[in-house]
N, C-alpha and C. Protein backbone atom coordinates (compact mmCIF):
# COMPACT_ATOMS: atom_id res chain seq x y z
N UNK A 1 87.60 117.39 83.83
CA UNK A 1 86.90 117.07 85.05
C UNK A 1 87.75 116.22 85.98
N UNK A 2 88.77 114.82 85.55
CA UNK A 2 89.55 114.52 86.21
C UNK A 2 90.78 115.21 86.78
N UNK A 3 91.13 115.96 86.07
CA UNK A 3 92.26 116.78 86.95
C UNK A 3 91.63 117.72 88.14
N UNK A 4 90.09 118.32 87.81
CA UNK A 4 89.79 119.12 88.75
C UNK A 4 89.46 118.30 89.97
N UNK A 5 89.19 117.24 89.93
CA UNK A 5 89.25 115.84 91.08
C UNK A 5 90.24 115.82 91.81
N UNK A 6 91.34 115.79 90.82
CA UNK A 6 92.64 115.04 91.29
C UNK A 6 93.04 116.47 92.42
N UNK A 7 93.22 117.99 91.45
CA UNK A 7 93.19 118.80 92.23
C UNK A 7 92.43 119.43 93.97
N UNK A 8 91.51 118.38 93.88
CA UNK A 8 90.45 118.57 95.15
C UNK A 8 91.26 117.79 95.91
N UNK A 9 91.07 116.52 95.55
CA UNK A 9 91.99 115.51 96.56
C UNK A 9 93.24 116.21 96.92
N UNK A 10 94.34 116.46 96.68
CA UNK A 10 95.77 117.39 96.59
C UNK A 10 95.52 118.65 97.09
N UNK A 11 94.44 119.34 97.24
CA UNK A 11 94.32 120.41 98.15
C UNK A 11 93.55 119.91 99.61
N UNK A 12 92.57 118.85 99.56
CA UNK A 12 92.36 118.20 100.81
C UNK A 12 93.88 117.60 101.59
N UNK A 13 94.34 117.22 101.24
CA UNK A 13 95.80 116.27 101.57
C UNK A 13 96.47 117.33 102.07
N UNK A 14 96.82 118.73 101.35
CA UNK A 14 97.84 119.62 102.29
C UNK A 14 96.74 120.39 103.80
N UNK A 15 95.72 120.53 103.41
CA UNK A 15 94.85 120.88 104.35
C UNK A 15 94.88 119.75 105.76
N UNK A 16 94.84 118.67 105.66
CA UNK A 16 95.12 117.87 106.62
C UNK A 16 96.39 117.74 107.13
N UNK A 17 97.83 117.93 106.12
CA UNK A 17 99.09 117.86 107.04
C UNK A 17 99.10 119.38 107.64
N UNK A 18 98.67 120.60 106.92
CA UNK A 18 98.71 121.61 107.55
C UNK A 18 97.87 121.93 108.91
N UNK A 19 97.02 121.22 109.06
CA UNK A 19 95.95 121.10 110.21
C UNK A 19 96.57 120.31 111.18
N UNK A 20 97.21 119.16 111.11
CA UNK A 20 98.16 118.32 111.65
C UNK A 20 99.36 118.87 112.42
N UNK A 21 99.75 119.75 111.40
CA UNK A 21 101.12 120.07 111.78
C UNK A 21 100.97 121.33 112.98
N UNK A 22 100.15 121.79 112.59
CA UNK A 22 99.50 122.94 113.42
C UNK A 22 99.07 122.69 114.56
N UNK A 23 98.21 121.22 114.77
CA UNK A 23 98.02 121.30 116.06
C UNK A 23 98.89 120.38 116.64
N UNK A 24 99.69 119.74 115.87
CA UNK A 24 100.81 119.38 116.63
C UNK A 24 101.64 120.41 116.96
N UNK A 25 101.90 121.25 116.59
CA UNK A 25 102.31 122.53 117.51
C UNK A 25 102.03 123.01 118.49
N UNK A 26 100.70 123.25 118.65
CA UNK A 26 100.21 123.17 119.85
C UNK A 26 99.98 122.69 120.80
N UNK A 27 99.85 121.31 120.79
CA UNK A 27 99.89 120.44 121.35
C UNK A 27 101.52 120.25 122.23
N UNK A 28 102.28 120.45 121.61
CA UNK A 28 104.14 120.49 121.65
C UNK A 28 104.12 121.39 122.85
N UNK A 29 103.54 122.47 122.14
CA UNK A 29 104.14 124.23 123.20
C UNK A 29 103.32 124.19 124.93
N UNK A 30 101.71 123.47 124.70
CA UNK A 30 101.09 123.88 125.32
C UNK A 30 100.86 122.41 126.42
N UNK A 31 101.28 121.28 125.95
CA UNK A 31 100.89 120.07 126.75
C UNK A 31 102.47 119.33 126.75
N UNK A 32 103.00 118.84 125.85
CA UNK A 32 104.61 118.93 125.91
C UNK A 32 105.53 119.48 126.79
N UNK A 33 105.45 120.21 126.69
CA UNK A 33 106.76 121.52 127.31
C UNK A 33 106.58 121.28 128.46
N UNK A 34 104.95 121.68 129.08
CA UNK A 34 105.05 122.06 130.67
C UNK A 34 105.53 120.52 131.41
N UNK A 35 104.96 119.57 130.48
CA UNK A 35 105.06 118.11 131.09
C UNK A 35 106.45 117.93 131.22
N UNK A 36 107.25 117.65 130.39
CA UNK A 36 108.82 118.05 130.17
C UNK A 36 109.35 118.92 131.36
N UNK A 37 108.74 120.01 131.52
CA UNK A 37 109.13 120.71 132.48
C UNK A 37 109.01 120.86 134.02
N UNK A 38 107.90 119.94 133.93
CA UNK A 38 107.03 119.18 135.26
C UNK A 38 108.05 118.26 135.87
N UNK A 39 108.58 117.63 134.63
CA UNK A 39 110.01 116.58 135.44
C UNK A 39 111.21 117.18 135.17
N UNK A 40 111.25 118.07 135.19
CA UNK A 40 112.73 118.39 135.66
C UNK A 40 113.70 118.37 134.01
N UNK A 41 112.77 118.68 132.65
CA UNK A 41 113.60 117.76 131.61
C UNK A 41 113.56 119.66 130.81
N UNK A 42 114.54 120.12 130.51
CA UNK A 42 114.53 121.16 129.82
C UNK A 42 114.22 121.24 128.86
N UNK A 43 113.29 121.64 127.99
CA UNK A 43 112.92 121.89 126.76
C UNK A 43 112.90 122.72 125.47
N UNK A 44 114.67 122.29 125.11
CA UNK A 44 115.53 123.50 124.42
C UNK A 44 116.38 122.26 123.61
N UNK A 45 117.53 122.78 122.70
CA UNK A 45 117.76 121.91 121.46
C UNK A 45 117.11 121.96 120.30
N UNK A 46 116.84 120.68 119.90
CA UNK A 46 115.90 120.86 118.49
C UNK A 46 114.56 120.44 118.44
N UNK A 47 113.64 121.44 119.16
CA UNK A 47 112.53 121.27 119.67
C UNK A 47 111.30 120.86 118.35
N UNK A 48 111.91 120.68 117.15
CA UNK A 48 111.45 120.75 115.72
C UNK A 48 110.84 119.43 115.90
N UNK A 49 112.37 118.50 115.94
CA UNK A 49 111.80 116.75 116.20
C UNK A 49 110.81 116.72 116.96
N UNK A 50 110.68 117.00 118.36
CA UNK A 50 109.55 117.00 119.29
C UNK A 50 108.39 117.04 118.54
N UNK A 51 108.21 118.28 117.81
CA UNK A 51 106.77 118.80 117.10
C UNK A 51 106.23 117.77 116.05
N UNK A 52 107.36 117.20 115.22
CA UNK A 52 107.28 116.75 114.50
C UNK A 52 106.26 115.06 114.46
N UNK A 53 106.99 114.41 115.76
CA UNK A 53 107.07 113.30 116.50
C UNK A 53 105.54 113.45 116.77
N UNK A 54 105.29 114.70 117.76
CA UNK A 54 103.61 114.74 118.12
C UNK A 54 102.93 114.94 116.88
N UNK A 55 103.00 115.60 116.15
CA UNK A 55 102.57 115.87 114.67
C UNK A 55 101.97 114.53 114.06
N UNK A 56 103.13 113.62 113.97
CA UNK A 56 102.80 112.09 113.39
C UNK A 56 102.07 111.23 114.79
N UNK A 57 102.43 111.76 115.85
CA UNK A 57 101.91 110.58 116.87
C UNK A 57 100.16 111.33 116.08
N UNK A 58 99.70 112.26 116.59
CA UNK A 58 98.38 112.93 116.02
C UNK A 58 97.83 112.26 114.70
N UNK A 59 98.53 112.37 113.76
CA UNK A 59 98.29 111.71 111.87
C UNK A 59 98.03 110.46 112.38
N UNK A 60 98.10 109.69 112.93
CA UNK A 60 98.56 108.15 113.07
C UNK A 60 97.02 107.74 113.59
N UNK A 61 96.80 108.78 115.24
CA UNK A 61 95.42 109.00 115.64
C UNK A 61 94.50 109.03 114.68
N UNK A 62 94.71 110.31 114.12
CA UNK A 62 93.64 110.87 113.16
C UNK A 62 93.05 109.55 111.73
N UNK A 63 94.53 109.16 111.37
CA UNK A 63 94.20 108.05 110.89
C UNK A 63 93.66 106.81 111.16
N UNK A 64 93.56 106.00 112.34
CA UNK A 64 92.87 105.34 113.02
C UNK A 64 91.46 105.63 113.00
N UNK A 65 91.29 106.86 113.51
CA UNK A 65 89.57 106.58 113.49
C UNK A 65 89.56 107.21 112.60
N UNK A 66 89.79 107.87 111.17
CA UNK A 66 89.07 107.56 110.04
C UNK A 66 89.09 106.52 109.05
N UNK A 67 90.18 105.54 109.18
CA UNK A 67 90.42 104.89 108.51
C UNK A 67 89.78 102.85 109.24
N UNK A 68 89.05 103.50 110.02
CA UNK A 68 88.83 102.16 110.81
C UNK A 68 87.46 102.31 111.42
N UNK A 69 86.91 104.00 110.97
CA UNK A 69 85.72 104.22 111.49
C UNK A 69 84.85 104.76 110.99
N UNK A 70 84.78 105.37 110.03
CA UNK A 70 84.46 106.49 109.02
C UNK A 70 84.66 106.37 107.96
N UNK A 71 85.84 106.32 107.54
CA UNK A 71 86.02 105.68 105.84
C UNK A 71 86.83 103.94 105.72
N UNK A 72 86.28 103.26 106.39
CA UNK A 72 86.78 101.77 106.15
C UNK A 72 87.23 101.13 104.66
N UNK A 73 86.27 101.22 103.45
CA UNK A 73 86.67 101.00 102.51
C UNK A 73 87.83 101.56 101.64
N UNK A 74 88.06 102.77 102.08
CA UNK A 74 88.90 104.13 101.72
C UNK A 74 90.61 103.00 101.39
N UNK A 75 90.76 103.02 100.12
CA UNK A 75 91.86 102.89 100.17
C UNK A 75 93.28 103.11 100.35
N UNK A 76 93.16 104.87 100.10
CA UNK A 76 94.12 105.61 100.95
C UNK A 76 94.49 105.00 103.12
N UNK A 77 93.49 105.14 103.36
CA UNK A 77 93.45 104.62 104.73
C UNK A 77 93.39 103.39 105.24
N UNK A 78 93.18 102.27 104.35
CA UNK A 78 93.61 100.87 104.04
C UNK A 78 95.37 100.54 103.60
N UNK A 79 95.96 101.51 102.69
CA UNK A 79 97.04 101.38 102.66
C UNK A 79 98.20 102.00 103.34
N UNK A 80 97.75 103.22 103.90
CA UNK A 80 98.36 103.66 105.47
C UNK A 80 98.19 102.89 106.22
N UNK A 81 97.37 102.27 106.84
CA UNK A 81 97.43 101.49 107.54
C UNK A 81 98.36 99.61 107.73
N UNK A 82 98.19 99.58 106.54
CA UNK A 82 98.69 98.16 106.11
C UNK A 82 100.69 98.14 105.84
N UNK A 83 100.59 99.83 106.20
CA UNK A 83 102.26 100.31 105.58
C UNK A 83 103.01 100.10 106.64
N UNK A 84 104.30 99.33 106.56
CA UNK A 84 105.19 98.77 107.45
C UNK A 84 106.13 100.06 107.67
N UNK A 85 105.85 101.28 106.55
CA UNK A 85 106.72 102.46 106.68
C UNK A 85 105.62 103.42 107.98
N UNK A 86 104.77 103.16 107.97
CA UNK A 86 103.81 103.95 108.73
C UNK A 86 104.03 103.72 110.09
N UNK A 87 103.54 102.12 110.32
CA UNK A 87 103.85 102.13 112.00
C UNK A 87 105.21 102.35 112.71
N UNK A 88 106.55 102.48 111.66
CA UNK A 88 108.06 102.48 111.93
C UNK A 88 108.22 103.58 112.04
N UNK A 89 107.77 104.57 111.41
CA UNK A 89 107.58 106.17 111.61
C UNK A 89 106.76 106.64 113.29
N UNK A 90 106.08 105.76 113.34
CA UNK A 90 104.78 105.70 114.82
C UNK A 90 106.09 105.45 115.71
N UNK A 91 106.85 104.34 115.52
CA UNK A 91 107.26 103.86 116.51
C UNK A 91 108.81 104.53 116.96
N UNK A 92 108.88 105.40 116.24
CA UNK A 92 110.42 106.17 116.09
C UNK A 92 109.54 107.45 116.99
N UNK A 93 108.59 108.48 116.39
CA UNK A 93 107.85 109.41 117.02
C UNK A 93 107.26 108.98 118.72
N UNK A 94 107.09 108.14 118.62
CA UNK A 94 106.87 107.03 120.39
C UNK A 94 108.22 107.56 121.18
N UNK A 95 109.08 106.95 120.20
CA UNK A 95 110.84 107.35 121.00
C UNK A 95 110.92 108.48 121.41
N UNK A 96 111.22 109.25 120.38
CA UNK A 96 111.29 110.60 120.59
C UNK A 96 110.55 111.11 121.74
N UNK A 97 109.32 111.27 121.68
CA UNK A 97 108.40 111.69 122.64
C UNK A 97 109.11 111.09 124.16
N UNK A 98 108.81 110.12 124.25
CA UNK A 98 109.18 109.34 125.40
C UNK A 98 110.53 109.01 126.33
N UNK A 99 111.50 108.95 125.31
CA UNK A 99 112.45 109.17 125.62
C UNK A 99 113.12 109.84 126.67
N UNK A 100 112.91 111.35 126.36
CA UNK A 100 113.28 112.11 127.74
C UNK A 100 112.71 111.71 129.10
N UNK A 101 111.85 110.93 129.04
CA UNK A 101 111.47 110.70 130.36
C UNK A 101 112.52 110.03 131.15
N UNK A 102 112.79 108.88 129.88
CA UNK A 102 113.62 107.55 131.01
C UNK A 102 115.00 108.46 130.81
N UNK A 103 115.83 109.37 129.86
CA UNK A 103 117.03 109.47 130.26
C UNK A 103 117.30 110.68 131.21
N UNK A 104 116.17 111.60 131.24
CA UNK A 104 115.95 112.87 132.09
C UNK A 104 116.28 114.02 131.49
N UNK A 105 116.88 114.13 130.07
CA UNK A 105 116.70 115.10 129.37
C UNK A 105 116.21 114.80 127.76
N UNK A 106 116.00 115.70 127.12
CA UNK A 106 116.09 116.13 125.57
C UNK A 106 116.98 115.61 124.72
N UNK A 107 117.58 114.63 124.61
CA UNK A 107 118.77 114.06 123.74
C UNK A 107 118.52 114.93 122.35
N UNK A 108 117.55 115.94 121.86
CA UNK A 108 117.61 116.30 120.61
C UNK A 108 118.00 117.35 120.55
């Protein structure tokens, strides 16, 4: 009975980065790009990081309000949150994203 647990949790977990990753894709192709392209910033290179960057900026969201609104006690979302690797990952995906603005292109 505990492994079939453990197995639920571990198929919830890829279901959320796959849901994540997905609409950070979308999010990339369909709100990204044109904005990028709105200023003048070409959106070509390694458009992977980009996805990736929105991907985690999204997880970070997603984690916030469940982990601060919905499942508060949740220790999974107590220790994401409390992780000095988590917000350094936030704050690198911030760069990325942002970046092209102030230098006027895609450095990736």
């Amino acid at each position: 009975m505990n492994l079939l647990s453990e197995l639920k949790k571990i198929t919830m977990r890829l279901i959320e980065i796959v849901t994540i990753l997905v609409i950070g894709l979308l999010f990339t192709i369909n709100i990204l790009k044109p904005t990028y392209e709105g200023f003048g910033i070409q959106f070509i290179g390694n458009v992977w990081i980009n996805w990736f960057a929105v991907s985690y900026i999204l997880f970070v969201i997603y984690t916030l309000i469940l982990g601060l609104f919905i499942f508060k006690g949740s220790i999974l979302f107590n220790f994401r949150l409390k992780s000095a690797l988590f917000w350094l990952f936030f704050i690198v995906s911030n760069y990325v994203v942002f970046i092209p603005f102030i230098m006027g292109e895609n450095p990736f």
